[in-house]
PDB file of N, CA and C in Angstrom:
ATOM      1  N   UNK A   1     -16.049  19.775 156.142  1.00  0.00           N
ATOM      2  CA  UNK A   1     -16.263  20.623 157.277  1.00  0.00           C
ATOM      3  C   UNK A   1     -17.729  20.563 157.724  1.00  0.00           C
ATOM      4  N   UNK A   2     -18.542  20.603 156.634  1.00  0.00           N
ATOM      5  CA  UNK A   2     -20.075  20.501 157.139  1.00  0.00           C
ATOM      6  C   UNK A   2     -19.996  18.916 157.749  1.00  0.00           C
ATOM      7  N   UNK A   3     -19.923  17.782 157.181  1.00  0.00           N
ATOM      8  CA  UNK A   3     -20.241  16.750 157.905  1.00  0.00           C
ATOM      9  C   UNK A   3     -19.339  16.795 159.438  1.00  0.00           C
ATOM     10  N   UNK A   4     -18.358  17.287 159.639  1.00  0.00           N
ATOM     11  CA  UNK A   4     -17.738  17.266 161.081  1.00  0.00           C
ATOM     12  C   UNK A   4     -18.479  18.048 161.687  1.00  0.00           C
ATOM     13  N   UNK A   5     -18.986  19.243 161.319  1.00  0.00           N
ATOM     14  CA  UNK A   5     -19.466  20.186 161.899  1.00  0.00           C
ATOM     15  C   UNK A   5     -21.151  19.703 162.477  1.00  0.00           C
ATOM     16  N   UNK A   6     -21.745  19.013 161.801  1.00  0.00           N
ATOM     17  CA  UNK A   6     -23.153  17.846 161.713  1.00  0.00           C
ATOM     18  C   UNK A   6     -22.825  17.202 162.963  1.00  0.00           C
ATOM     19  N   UNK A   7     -21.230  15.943 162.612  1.00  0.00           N
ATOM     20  CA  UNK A   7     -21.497  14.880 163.593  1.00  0.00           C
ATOM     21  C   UNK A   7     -21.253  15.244 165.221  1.00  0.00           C
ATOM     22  N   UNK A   8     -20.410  16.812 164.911  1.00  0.00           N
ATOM     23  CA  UNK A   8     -20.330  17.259 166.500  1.00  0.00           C
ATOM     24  C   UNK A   8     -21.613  17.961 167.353  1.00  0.00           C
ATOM     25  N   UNK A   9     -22.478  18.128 166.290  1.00  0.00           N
ATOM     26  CA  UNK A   9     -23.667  18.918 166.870  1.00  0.00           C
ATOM     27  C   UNK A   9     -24.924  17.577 167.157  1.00  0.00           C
ATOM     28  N   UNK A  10     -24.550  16.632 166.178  1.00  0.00           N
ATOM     29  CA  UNK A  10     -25.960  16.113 165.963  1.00  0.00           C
ATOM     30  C   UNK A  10     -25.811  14.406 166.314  1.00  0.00           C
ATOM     31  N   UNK A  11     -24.591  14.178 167.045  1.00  0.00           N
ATOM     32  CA  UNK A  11     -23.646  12.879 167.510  1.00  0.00           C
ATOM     33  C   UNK A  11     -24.699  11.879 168.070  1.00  0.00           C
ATOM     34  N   UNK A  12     -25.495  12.514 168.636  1.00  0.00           N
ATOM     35  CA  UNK A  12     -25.886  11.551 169.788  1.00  0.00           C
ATOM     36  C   UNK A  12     -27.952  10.753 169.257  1.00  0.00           C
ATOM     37  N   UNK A  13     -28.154  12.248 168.569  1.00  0.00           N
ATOM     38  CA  UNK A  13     -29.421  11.719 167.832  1.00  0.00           C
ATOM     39  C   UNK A  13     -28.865  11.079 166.730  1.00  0.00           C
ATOM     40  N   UNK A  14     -28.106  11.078 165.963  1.00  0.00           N
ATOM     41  CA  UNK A  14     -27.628  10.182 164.480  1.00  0.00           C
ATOM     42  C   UNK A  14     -27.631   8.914 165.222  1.00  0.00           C
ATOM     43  N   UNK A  15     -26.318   8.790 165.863  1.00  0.00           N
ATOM     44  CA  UNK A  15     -26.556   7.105 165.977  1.00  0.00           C
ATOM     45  C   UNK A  15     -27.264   6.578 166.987  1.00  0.00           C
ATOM     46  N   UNK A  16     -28.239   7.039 167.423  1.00  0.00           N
ATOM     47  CA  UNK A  16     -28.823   6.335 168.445  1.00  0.00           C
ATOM     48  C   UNK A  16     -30.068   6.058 168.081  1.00  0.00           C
ATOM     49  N   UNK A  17     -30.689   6.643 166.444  1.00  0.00           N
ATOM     50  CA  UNK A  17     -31.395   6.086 165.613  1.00  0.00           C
ATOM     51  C   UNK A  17     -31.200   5.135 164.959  1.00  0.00           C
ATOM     52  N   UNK A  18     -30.049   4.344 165.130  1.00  0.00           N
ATOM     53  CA  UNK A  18     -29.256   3.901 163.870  1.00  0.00           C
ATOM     54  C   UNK A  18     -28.762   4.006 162.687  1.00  0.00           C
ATOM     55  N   UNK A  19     -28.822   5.331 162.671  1.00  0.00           N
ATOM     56  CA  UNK A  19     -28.196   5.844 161.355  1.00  0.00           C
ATOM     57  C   UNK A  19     -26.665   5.276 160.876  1.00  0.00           C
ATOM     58  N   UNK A  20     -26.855   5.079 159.459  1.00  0.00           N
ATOM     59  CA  UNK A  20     -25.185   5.207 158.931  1.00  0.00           C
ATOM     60  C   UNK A  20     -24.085   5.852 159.207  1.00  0.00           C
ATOM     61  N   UNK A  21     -23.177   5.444 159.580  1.00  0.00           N
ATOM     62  CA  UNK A  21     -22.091   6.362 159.870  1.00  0.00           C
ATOM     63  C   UNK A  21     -21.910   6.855 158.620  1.00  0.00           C
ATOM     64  N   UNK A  22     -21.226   8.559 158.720  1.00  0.00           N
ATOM     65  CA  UNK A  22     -21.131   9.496 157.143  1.00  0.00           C
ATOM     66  C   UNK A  22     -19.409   9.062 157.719  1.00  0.00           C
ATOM     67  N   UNK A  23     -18.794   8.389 155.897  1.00  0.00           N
ATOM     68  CA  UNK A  23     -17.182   8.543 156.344  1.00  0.00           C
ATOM     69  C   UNK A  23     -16.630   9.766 155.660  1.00  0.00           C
ATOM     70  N   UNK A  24     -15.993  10.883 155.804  1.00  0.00           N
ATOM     71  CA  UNK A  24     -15.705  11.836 155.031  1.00  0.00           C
ATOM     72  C   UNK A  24     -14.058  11.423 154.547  1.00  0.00           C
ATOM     73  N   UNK A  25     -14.124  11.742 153.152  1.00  0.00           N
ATOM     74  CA  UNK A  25     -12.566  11.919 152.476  1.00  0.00           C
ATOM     75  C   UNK A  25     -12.989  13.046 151.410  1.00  0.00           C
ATOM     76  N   UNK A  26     -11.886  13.561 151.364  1.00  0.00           N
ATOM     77  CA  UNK A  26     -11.192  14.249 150.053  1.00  0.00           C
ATOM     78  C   UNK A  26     -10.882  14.062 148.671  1.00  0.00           C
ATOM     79  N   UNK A  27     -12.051  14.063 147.928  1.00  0.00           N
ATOM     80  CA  UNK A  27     -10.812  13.600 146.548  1.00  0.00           C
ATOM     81  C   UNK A  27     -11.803  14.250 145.594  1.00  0.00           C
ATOM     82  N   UNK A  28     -10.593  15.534 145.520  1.00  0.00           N
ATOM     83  CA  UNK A  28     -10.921  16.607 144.654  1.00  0.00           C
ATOM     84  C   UNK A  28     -10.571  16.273 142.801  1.00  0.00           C
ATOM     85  N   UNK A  29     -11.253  16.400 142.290  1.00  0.00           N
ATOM     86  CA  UNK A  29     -11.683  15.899 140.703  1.00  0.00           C
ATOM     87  C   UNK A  29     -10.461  16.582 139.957  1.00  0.00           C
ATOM     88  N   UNK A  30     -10.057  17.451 140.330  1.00  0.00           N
ATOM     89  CA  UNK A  30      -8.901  18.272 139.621  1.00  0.00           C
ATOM     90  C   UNK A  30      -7.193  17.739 140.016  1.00  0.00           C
ATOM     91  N   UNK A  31      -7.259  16.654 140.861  1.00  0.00           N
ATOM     92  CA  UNK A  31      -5.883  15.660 141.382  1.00  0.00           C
ATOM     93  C   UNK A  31      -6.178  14.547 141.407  1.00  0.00           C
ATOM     94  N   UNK A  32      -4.755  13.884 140.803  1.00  0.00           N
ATOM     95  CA  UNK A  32      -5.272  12.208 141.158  1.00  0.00           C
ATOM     96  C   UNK A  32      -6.157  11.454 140.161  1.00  0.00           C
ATOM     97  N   UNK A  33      -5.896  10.508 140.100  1.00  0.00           N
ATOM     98  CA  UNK A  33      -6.776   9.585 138.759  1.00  0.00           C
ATOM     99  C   UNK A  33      -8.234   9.033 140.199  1.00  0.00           C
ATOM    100  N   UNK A  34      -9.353   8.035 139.324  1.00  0.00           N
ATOM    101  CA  UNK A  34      -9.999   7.715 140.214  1.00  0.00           C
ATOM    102  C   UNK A  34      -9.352   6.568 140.891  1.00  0.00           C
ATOM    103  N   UNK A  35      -8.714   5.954 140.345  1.00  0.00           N
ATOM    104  CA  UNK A  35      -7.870   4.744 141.364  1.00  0.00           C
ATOM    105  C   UNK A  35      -7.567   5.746 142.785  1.00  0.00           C
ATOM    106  N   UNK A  36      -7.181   6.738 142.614  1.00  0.00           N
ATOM    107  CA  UNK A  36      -6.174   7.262 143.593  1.00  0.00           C
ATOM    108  C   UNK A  36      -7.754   7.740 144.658  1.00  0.00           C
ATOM    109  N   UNK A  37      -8.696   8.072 144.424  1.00  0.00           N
ATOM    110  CA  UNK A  37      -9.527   8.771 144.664  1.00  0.00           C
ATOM    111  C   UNK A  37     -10.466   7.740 145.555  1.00  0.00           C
ATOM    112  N   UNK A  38     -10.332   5.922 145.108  1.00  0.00           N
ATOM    113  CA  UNK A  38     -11.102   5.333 145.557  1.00  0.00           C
ATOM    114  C   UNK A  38     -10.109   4.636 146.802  1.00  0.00           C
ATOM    115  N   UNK A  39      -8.812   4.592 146.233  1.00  0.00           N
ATOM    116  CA  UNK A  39      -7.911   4.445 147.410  1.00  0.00           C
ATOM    117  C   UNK A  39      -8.057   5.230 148.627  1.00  0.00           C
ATOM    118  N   UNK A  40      -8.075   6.587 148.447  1.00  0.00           N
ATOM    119  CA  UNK A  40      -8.033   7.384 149.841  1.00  0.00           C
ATOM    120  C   UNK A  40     -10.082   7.528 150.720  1.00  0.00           C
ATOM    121  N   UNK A  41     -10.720   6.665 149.533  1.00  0.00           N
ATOM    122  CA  UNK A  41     -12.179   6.458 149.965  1.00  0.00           C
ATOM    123  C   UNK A  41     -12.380   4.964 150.662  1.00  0.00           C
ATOM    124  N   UNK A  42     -11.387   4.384 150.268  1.00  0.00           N
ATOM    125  CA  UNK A  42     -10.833   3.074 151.199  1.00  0.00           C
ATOM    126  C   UNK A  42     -10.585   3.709 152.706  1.00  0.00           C
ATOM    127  N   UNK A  43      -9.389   4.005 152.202  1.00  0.00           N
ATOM    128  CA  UNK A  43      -8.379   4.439 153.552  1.00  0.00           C
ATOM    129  C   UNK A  43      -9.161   5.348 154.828  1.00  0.00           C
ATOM    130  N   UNK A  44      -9.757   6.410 154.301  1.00  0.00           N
ATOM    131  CA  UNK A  44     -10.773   6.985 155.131  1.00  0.00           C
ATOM    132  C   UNK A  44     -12.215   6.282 156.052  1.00  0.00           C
ATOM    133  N   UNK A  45     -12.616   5.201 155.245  1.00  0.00           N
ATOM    134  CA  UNK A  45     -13.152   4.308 155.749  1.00  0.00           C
ATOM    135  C   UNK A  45     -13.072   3.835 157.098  1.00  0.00           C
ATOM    136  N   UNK A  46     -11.643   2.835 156.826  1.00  0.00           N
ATOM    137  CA  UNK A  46     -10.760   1.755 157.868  1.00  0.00           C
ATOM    138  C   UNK A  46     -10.648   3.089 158.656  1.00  0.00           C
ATOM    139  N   UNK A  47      -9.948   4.043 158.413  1.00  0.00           N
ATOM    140  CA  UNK A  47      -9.142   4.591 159.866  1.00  0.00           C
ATOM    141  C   UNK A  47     -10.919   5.547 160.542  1.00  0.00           C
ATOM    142  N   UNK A  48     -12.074   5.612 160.208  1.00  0.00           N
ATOM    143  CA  UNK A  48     -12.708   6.539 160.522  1.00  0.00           C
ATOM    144  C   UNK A  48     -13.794   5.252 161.225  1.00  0.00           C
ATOM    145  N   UNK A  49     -13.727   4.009 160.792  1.00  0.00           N
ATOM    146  CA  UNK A  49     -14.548   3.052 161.603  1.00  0.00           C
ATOM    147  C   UNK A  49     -14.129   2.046 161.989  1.00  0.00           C
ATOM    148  N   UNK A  50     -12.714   1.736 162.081  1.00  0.00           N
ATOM    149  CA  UNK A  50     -12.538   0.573 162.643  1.00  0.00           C
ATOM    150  C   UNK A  50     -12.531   0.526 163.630  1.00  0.00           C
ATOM    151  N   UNK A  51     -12.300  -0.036 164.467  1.00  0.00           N
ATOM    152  CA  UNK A  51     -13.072  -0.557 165.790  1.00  0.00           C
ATOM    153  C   UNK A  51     -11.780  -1.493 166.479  1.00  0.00           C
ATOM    154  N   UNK A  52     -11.574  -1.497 168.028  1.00  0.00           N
ATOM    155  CA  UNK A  52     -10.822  -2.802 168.474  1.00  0.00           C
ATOM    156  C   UNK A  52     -12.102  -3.807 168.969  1.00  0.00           C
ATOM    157  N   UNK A  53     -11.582  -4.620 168.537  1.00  0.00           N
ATOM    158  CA  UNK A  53     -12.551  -5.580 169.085  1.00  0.00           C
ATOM    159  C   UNK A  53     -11.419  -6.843 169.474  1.00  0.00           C
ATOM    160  N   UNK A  54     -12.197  -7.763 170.245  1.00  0.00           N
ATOM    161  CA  UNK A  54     -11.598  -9.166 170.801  1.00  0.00           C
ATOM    162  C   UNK A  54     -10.915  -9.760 169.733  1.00  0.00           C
ATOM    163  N   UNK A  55      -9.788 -10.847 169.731  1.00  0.00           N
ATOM    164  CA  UNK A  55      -9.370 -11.552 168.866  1.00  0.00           C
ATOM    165  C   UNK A  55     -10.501 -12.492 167.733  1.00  0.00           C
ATOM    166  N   UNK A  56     -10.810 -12.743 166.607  1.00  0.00           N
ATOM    167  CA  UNK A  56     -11.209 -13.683 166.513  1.00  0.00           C
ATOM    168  C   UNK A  56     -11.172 -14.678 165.070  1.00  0.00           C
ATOM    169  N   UNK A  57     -11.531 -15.416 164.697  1.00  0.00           N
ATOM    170  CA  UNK A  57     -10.934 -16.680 163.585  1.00  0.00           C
ATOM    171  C   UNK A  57     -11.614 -15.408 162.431  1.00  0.00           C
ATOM    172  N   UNK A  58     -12.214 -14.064 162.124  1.00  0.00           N
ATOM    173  CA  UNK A  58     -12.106 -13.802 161.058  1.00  0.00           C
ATOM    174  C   UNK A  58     -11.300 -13.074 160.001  1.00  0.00           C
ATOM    175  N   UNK A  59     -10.990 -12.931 158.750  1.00  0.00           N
ATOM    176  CA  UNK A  59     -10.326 -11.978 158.198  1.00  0.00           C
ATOM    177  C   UNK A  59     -10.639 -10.773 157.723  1.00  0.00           C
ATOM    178  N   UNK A  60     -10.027  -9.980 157.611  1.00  0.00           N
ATOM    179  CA  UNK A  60     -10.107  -8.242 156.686  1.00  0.00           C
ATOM    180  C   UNK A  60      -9.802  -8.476 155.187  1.00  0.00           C
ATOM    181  N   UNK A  61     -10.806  -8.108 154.166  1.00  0.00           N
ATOM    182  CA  UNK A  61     -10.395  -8.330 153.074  1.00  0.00           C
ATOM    183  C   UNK A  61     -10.366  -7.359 152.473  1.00  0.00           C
ATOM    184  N   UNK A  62      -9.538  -6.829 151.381  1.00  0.00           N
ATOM    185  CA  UNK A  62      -9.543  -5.667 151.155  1.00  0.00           C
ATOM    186  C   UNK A  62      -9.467  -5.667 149.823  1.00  0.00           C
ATOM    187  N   UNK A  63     -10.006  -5.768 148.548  1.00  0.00           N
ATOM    188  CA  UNK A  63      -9.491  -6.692 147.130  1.00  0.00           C
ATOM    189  C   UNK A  63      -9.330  -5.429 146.205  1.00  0.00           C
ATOM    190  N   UNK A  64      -9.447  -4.081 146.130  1.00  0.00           N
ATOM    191  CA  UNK A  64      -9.013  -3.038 145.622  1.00  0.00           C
ATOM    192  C   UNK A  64     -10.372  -2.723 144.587  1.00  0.00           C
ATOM    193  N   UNK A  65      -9.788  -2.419 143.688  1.00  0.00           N
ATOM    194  CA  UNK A  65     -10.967  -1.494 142.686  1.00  0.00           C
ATOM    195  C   UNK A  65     -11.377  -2.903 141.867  1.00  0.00           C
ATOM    196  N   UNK A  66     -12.193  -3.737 141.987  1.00  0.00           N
ATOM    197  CA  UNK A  66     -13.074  -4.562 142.176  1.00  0.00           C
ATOM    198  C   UNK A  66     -14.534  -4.676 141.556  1.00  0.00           C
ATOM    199  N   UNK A  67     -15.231  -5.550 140.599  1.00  0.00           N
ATOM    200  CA  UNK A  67     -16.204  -5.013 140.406  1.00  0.00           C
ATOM    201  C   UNK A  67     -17.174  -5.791 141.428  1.00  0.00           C
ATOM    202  N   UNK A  68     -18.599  -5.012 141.828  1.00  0.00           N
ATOM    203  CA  UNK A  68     -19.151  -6.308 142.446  1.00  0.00           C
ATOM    204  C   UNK A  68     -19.465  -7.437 142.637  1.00  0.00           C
ATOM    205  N   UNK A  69     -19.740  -8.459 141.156  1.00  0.00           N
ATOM    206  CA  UNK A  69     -19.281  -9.722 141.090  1.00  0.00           C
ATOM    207  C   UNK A  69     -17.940 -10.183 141.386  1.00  0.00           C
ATOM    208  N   UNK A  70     -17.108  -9.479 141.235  1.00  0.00           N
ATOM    209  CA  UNK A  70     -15.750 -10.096 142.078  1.00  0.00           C
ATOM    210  C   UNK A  70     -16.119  -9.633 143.212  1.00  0.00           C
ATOM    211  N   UNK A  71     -16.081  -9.343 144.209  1.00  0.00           N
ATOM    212  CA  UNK A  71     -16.885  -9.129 145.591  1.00  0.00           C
ATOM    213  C   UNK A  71     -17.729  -9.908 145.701  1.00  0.00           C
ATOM    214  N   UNK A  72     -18.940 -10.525 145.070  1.00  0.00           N
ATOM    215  CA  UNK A  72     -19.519 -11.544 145.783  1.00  0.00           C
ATOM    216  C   UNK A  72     -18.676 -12.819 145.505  1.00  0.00           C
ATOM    217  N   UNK A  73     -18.364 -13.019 144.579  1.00  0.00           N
ATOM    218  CA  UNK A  73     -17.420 -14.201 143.881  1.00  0.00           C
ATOM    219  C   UNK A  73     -16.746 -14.543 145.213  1.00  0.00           C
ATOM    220  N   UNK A  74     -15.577 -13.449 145.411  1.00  0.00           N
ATOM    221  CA  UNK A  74     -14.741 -13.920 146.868  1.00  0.00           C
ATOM    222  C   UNK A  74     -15.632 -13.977 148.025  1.00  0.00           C
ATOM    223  N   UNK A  75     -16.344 -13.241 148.451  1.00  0.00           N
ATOM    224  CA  UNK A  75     -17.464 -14.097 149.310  1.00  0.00           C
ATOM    225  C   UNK A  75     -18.156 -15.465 149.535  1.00  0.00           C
ATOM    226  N   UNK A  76     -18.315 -15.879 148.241  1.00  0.00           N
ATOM    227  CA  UNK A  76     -18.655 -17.313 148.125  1.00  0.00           C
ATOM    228  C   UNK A  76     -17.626 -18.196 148.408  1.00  0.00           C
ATOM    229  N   UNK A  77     -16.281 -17.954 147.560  1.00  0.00           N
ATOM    230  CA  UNK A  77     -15.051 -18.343 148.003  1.00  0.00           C
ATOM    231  C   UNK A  77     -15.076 -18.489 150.071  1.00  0.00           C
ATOM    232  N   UNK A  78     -15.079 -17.757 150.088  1.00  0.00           N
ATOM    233  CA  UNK A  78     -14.389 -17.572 151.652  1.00  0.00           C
ATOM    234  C   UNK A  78     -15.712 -18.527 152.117  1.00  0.00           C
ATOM    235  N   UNK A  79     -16.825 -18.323 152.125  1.00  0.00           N
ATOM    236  CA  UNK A  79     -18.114 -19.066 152.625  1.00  0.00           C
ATOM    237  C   UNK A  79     -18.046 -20.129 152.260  1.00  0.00           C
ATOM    238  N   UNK A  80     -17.126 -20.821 151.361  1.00  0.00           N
ATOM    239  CA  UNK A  80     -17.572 -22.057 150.889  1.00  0.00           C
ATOM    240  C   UNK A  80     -16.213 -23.041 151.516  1.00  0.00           C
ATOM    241  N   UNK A  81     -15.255 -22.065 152.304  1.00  0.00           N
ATOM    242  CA  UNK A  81     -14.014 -22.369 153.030  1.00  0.00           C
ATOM    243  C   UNK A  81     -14.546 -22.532 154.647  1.00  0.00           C
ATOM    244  N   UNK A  82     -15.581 -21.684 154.737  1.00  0.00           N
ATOM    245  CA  UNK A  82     -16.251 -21.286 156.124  1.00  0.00           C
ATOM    246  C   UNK A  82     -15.407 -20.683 156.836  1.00  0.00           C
ATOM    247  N   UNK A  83     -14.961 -19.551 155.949  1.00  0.00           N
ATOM    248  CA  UNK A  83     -13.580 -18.280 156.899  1.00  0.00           C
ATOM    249  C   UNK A  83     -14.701 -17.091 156.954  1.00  0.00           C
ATOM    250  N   UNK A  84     -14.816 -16.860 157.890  1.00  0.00           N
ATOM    251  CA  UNK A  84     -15.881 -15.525 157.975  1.00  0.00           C
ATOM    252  C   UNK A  84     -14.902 -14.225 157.610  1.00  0.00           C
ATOM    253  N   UNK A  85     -15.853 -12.990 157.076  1.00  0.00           N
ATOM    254  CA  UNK A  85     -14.828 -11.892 156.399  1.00  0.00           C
ATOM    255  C   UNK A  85     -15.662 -10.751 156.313  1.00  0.00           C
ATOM    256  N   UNK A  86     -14.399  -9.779 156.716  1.00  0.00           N
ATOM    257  CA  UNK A  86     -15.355  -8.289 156.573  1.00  0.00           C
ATOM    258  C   UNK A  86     -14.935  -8.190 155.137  1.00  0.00           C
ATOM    259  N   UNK A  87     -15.551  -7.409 154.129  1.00  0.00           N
ATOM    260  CA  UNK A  87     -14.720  -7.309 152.942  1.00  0.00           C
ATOM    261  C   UNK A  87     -15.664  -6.115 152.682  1.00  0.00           C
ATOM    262  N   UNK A  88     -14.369  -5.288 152.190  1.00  0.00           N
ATOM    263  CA  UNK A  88     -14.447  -3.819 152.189  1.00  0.00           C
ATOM    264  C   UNK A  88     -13.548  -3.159 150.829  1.00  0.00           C
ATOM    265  N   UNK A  89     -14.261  -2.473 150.012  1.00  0.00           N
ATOM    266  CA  UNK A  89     -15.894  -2.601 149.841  1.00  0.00           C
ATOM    267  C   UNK A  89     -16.677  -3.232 149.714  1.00  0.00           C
ATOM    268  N   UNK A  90     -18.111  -3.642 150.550  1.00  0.00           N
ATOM    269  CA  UNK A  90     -19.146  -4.194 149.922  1.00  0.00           C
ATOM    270  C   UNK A  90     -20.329  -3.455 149.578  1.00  0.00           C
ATOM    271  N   UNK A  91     -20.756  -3.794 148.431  1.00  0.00           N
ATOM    272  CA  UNK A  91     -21.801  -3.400 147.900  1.00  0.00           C
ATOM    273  C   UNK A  91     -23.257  -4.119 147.810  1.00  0.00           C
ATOM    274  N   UNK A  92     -24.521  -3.625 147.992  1.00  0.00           N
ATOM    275  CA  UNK A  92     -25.282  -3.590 148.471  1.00  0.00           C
ATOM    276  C   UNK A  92     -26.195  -4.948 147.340  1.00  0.00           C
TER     277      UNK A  92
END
């Protein structure tokens, strides 16, 4: 509620600094294993920033609970195919 309550007041100075988009989900510690917890921190993601954009030759990758070397691993993979890719999560 506070971050909705933020991005409706404060919409126009956040991103026009370039700030990060804040994605908000739910995942209360007392339900749900963390699989379930990083799933709906997925899901909140995609539906809170995806975007339409034009057709084009890249893919959506989505590889689940993942450690970051598997995340760059398939990156290299796909780069070394020359398939360009959003892949979500990435880590920093």
């Amino acid at each position: 509620m506070i971050i909705t309550e933020f991005k409706r007041e404060f919409a126009d100075l956040w991103i026009s600094t370039g700030n990060p988009e804040i994605v908000t989900v739910s995942t209360p510690s007392y339900a749900g294993s963390h699989m379930e917890g990083f799933h709906a921190a997925v899901k909140a993601a995609v539906e809170q920033l995806a975007r339409s954009e034009p057709k084009h030759q890249g893919i959506g990758l989505f590889p689940g609970f993942v450690s970051p070397a598997d995340i760059r691993y398939l990156k290299e993979i796909l780069d070394g195919f020359g398939i360009a890719a959003t892949i979500l999560p990435t880590f920093p």
